[in-house]
C-alpha atoms as a PDB file:
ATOM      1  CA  UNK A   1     -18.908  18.364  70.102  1.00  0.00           C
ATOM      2  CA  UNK A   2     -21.366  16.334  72.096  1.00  0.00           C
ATOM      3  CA  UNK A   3     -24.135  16.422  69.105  1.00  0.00           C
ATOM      4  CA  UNK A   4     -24.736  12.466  67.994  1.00  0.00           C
ATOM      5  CA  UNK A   5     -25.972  14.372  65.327  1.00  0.00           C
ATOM      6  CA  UNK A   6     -22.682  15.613  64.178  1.00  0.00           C
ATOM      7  CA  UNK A   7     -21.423  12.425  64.911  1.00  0.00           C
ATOM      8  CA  UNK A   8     -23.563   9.949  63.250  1.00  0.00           C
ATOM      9  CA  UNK A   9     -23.229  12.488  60.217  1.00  0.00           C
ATOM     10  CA  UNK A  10     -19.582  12.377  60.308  1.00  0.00           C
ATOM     11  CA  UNK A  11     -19.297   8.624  60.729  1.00  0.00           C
ATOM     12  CA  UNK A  12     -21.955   7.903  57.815  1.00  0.00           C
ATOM     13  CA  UNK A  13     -19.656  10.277  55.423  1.00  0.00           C
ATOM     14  CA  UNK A  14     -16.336   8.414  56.362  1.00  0.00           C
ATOM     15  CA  UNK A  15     -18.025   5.573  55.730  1.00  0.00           C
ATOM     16  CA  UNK A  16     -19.802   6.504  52.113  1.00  0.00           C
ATOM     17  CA  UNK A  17     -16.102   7.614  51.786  1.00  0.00           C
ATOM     18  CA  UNK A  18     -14.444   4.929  52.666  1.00  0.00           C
ATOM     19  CA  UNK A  19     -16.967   2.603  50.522  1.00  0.00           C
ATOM     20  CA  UNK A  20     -16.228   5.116  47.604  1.00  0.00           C
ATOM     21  CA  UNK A  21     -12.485   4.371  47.752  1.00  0.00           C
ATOM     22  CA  UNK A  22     -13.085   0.766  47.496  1.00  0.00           C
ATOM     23  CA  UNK A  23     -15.599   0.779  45.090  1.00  0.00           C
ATOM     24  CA  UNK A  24     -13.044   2.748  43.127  1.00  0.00           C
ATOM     25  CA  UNK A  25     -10.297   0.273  43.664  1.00  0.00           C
ATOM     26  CA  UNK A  26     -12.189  -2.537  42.999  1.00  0.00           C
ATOM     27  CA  UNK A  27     -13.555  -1.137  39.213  1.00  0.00           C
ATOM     28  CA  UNK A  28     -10.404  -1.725  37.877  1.00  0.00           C
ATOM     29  CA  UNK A  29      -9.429  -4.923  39.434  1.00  0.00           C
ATOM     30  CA  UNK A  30     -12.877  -6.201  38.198  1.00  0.00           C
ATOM     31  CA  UNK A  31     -11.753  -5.573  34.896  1.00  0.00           C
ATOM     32  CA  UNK A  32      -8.874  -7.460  34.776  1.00  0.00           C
ATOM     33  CA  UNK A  33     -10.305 -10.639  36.498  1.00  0.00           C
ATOM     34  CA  UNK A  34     -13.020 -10.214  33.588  1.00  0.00           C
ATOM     35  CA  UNK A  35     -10.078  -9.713  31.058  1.00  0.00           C
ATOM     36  CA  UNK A  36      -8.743 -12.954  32.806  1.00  0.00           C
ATOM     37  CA  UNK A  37     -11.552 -15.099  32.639  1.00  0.00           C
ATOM     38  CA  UNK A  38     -12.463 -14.166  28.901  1.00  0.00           C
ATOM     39  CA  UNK A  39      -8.703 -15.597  28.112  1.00  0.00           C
ATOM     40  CA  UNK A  40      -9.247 -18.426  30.460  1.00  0.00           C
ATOM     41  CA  UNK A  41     -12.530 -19.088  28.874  1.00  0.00           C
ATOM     42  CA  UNK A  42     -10.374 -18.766  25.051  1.00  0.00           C
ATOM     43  CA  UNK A  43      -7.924 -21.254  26.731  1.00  0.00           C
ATOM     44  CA  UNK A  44     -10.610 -23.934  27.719  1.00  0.00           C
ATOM     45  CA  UNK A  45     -11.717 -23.680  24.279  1.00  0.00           C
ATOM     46  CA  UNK A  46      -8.462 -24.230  22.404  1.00  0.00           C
ATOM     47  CA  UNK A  47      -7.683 -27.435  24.842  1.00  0.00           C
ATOM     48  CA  UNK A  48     -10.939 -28.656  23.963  1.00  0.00           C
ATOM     49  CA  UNK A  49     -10.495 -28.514  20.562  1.00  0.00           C
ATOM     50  CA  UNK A  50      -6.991 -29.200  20.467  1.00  0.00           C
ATOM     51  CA  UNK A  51      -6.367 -31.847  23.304  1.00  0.00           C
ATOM     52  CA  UNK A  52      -8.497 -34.726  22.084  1.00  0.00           C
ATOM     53  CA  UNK A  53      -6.927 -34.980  18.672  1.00  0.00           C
ATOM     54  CA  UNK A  54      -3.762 -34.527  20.366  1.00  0.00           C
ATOM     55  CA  UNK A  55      -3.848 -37.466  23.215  1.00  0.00           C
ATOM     56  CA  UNK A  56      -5.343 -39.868  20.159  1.00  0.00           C
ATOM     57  CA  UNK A  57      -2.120 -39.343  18.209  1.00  0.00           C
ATOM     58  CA  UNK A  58      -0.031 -39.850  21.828  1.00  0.00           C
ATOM     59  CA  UNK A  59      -2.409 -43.650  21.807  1.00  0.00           C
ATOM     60  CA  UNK A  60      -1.513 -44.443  18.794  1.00  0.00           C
ATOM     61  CA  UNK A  61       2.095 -43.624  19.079  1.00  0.00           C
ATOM     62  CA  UNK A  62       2.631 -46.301  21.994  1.00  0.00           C
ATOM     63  CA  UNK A  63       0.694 -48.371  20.376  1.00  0.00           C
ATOM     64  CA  UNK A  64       2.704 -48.228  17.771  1.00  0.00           C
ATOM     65  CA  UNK A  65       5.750 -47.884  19.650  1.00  0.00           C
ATOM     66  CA  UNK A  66       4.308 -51.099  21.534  1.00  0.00           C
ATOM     67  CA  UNK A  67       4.117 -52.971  17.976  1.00  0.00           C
ATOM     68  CA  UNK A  68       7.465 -51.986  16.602  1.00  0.00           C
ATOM     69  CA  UNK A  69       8.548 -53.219  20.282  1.00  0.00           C
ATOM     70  CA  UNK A  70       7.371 -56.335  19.817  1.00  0.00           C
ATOM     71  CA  UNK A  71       8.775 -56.587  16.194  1.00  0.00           C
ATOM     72  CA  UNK A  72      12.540 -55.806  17.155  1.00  0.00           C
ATOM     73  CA  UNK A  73      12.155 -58.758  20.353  1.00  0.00           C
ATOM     74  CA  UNK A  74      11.414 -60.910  17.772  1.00  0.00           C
ATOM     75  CA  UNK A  75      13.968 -60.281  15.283  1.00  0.00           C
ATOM     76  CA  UNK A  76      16.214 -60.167  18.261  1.00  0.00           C
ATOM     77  CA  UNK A  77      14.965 -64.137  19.136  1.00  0.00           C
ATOM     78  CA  UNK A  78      15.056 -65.011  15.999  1.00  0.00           C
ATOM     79  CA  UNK A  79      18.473 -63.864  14.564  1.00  0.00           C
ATOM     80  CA  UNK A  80      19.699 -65.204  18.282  1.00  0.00           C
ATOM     81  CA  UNK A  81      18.291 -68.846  16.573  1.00  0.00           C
ATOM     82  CA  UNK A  82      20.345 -67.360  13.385  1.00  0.00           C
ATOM     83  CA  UNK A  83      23.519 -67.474  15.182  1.00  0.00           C
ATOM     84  CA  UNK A  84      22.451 -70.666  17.355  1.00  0.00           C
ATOM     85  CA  UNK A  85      21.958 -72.976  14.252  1.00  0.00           C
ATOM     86  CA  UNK A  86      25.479 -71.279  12.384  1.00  0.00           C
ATOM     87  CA  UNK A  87      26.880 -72.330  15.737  1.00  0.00           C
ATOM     88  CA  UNK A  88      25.417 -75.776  15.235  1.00  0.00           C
ATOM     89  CA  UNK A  89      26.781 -76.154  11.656  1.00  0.00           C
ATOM     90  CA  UNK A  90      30.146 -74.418  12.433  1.00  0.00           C
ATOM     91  CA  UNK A  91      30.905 -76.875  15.506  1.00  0.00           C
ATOM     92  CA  UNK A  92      29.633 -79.933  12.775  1.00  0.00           C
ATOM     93  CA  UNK A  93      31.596 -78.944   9.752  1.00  0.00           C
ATOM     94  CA  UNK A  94      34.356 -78.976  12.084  1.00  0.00           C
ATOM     95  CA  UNK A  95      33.839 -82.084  13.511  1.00  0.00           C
ATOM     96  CA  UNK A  96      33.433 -83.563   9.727  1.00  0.00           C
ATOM     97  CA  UNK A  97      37.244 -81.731   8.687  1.00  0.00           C
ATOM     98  CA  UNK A  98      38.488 -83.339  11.868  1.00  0.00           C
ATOM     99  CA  UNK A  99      36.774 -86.677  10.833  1.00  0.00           C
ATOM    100  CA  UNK A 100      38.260 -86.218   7.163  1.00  0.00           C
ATOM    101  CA  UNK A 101      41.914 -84.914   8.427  1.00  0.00           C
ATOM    102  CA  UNK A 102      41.925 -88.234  10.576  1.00  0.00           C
ATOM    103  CA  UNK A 103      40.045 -90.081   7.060  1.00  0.00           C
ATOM    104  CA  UNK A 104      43.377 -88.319   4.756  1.00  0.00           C
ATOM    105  CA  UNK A 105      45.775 -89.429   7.414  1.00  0.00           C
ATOM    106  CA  UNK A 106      45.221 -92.884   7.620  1.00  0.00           C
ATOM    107  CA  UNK A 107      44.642 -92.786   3.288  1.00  0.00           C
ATOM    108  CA  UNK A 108      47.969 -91.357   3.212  1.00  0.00           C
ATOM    109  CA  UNK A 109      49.592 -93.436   5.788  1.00  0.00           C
ATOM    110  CA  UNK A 110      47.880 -96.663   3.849  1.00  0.00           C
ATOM    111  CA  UNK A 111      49.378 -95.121   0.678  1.00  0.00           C
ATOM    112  CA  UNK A 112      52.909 -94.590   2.245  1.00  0.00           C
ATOM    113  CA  UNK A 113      53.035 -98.615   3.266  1.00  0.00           C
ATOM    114  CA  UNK A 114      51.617 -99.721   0.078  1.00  0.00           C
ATOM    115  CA  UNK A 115      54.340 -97.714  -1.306  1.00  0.00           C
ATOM    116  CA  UNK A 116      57.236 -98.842   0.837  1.00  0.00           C
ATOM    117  CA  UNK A 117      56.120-102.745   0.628  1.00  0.00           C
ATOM    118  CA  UNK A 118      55.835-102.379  -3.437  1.00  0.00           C
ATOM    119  CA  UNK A 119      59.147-100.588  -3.752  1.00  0.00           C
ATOM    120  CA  UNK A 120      61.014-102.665  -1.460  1.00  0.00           C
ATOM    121  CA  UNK A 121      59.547-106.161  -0.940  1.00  0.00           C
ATOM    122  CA  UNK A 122      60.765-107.970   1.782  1.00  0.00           C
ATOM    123  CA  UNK A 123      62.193-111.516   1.533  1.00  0.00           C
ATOM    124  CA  UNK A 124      59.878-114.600   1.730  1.00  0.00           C
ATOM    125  CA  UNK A 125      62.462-116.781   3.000  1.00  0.00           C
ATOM    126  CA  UNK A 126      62.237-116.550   6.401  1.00  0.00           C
ATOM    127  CA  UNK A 127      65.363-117.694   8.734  1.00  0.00           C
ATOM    128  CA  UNK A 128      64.000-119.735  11.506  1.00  0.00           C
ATOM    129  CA  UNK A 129      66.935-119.598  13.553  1.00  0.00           C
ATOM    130  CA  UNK A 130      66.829-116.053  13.803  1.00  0.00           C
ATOM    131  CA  UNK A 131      63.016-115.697  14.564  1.00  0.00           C
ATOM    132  CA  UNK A 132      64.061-118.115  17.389  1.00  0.00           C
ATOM    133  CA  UNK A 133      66.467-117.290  18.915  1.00  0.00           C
ATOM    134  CA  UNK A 134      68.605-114.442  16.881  1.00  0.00           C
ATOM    135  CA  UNK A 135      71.721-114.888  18.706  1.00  0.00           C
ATOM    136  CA  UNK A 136      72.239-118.511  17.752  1.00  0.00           C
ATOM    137  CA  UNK A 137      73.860-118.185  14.263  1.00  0.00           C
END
C-alpha cells in the first residue's frame, strides 16, 4: 500500500470519476439554461416589437389626457364667469324691483292723496283765530 503508483492511479480515477459525475449533472442543467435563454431571447423579441407601439399610445394618452385637462379648467373658469355675471344681473334686477316697489309706493301713495283731496276738499276759508291761537274762540 506504499506504491505511488497505486496511488496516483487511484486518485486520477476518483478524479475522472468525480469529473464524470459533474459532467453528467451539468448536461442537463445546460439544457435548460439553453431552453431558458431561447424563451428569453423570444421575450426580447416580443417587447421589441410590442413595447414601442405600446409606450406611443401611453404619450398620446396624457397628452390627450393633458388636453382634455386643460379643456374641463376652462369650462370650469368660464361657467364660474357664467354664474359671476347671473350673480351680477340677479343682485341688479333686484335692486331695479326694489327701486320700482319704492317707484309703485310713492305712485300709489300720490294716487291715495289725490284721491282723498278730490273726494273731500277741504275748506278755503281759513279761521284765523284758530290758526292763532285755537283756544281763543
Amino acid at each position: 500500500m506504499t506504491d505511488p503508483l497505486f496511488w496516483l492511479g487511484l486518485s486520477i480515477l476518483l478524479v475522472t470519476a468525480s469529473l464524470t459525475t459533474v459532467l453528467v449533472a451539468t448536461i442537463p442543467a445546460l439544457q435548460e439554461l439553453a431552453r431558458a435563454a431561447r424563451s428569453a431571447e423570444k421575450l426580447f423579441d416580443t417587447l421589441s416589437r410590442e413595447l414601442p407601439p405600446t409606450l406611443n399610445a401611453i404619450r398620446n394618452t396624457s397628452i390627450e389626457i393633458t388636453d382634455l385637462t386643460e379643456d374641463v379648467s376652462e369650462g370650469v373658469k368660464s361657467a364660474g364667469q357664467v354664474v359671476k355675471q347671473f350673480d351680477q344681473s340677479l343682485d341688479n334686477a333686484k335692486k331695479q324691483a326694489e327701486s320700482m316697489q319704492i317707484g309703485t309706493r310713492s305712485v300709489l301713495v300720490g294716487f291715495k292723496a289725490a284721491w282723498k283731496n278730490f273726494t273731500h276738499p277741504k275748506n278755503t276759508k281759513k279761521n284765523t283765530k284758530t290758526l292763532i291761537n285755537p283756544k281763543i274762540e
